[in-house]
Protein backbone atom coordinates (compact mmCIF):
# COMPACT_ATOMS: atom_id res chain seq x y z
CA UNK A 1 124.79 80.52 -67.18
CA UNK A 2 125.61 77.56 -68.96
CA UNK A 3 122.51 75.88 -70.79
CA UNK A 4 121.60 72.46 -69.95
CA UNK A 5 121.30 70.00 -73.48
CA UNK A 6 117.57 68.68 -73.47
CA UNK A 7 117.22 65.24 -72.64
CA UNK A 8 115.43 64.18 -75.72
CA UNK A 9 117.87 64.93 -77.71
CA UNK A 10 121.10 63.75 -76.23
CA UNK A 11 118.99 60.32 -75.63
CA UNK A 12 117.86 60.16 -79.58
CA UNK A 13 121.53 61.10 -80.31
CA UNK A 14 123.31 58.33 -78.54
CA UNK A 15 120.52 55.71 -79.58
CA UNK A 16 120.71 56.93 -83.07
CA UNK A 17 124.47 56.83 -82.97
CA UNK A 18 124.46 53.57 -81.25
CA UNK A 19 121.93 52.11 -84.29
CA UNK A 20 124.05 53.54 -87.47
CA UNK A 21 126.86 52.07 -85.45
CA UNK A 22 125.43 48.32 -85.24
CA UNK A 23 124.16 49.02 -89.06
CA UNK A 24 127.48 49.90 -90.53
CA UNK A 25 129.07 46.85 -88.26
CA UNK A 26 126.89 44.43 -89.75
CA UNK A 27 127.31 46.02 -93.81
CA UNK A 28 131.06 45.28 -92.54
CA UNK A 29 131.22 42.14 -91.39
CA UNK A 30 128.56 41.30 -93.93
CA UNK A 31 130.16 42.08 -97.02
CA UNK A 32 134.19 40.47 -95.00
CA UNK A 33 132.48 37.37 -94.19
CA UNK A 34 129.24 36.77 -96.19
CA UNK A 35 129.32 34.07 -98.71
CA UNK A 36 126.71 35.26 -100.76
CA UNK A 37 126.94 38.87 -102.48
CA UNK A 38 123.43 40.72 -101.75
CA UNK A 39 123.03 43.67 -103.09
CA UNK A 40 120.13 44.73 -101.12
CA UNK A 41 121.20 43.73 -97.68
CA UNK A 42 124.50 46.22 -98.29
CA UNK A 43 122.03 48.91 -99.91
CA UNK A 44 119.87 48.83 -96.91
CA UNK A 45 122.91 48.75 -94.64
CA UNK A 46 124.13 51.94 -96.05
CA UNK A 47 121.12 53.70 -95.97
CA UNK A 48 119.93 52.97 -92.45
CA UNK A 49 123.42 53.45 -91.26
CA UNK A 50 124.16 56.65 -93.20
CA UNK A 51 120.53 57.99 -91.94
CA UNK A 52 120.78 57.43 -88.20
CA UNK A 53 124.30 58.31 -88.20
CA UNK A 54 123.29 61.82 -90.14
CA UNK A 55 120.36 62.16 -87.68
CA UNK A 56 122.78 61.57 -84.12
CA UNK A 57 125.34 63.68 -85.69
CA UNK A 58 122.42 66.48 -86.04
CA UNK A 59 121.52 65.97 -82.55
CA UNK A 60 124.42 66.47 -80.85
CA UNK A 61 125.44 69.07 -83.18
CA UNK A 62 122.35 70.64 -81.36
CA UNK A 63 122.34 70.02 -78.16
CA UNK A 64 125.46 71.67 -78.36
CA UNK A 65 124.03 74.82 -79.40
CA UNK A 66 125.80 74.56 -83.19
C-alpha cells in the first residue's frame, strides 16, 4: 500500500521552497540592479534563502520517505 505524504509537510515544503525562492530572487536582482552595495541586505539574503531552501529540501526529502 502506497503511503500517503502528510499534509504538513508537503505544505511547509512548497511554502518554504516558494520563500528561499523569492529570497534568492531578490539577493539576485538586488546585487544586478542595486545601486548601492549592502553588505547586509546580500548576507541576510543568503541566509534566509539558503535556510528555507535547506528546510523544503528536508521536507520533501521526507515526505518521500528518504
Amino acid at each position: 500500500m502506497v503511503d500517503v505524504p502528510s499534509l504538513t509537510l508537503w505544505v511547509l515544503a512548497w511554502l518554504f521552497l516558494f520563500i528561499g525562492l523569492v529570497a534568492l530572487t531578490v539577493l539576485v536582482i538586488y546585487t544586478r540592479y542595486g545601486r548601492e552595495k549592502s553588505v547586509q541586505l546580500s548576507v541576510v539574503s543568503i541566509i534566509i534563502a539558503s535556510i528555507f531552501l535547506g528546510f523544503a529540501i528536508h521536507f520533501f526529502l521526507l515526505s518521500w520517505g528518504i
